[in-house]
Protein backbone atom coordinates (compact mmCIF):
# COMPACT_ATOMS: atom_id res chain seq x y z
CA UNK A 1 -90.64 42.47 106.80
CA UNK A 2 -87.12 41.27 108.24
CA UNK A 3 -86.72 39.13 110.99
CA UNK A 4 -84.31 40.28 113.57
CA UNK A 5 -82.97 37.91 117.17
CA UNK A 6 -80.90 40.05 119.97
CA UNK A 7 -78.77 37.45 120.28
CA UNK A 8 -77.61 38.80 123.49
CA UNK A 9 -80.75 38.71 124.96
CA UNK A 10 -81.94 35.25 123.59
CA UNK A 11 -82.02 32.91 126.38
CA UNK A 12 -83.15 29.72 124.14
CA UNK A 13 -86.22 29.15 125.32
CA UNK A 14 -87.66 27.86 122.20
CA UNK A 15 -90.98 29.55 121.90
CA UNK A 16 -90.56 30.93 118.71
CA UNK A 17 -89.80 27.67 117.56
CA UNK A 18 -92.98 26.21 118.70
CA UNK A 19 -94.83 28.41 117.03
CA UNK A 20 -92.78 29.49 113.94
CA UNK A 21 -90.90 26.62 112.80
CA UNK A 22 -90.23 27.67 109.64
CA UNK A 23 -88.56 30.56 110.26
CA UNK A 24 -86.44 29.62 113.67
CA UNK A 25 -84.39 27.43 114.84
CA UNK A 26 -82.41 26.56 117.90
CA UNK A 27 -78.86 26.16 117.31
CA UNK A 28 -75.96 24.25 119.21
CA UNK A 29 -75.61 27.27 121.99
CA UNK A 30 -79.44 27.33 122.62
CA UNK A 31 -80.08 30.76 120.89
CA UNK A 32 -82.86 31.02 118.23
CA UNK A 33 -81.27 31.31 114.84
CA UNK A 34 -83.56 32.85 111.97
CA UNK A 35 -84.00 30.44 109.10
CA UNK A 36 -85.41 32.54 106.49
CA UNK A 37 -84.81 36.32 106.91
CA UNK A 38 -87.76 37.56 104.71
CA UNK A 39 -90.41 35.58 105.31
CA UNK A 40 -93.64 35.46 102.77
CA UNK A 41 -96.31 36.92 103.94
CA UNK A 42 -98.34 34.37 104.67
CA UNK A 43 -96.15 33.67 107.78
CA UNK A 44 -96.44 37.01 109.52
CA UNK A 45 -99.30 36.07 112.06
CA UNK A 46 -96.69 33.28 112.62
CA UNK A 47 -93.39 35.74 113.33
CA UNK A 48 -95.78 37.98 114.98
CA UNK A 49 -96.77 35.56 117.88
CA UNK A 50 -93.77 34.69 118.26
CA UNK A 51 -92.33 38.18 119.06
CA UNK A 52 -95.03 38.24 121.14
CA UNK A 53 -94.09 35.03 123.40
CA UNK A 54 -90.66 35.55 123.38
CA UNK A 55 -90.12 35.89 127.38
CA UNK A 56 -86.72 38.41 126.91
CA UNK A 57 -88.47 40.22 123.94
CA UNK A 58 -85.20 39.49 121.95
CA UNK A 59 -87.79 39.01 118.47
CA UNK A 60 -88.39 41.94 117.01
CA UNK A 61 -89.25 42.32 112.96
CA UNK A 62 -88.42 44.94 110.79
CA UNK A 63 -90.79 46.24 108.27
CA UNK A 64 -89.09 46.96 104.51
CA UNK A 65 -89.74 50.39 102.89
């Protein structure tokens, strides 16, 4: 799976952060930045939750083929 932010529709509200620290980050114009692309699998329930609680649904991921 890929990890994709709309940075357009990112209003840095940091929930994906909270939840999924080690694959987001907030950078210096408060818009979640993805820290590792293609996560391990272990962290899906992770980058799954936080697509869910994004507020502008601006998370989505992208599963490889």
């Amino acid at each position: 799976m890929r990890v994709v932010v709309d940075l357009g529709a990112c209003e840095g509200n940091a929930r994906c952060m909270d939840v999924a620290p080690e694959i987001f980050e907030l950078g210096d114009d408060d818009q979640a930045r993805v820290l590792i692309e293609r996560p391990p699998e272990e962290l899906r329930a992770k980058a799954e939750q936080a697509v869910r609680l994004c507020p502008r649904a601006a998370i989505s991921l992208v599963e490889d083929r």
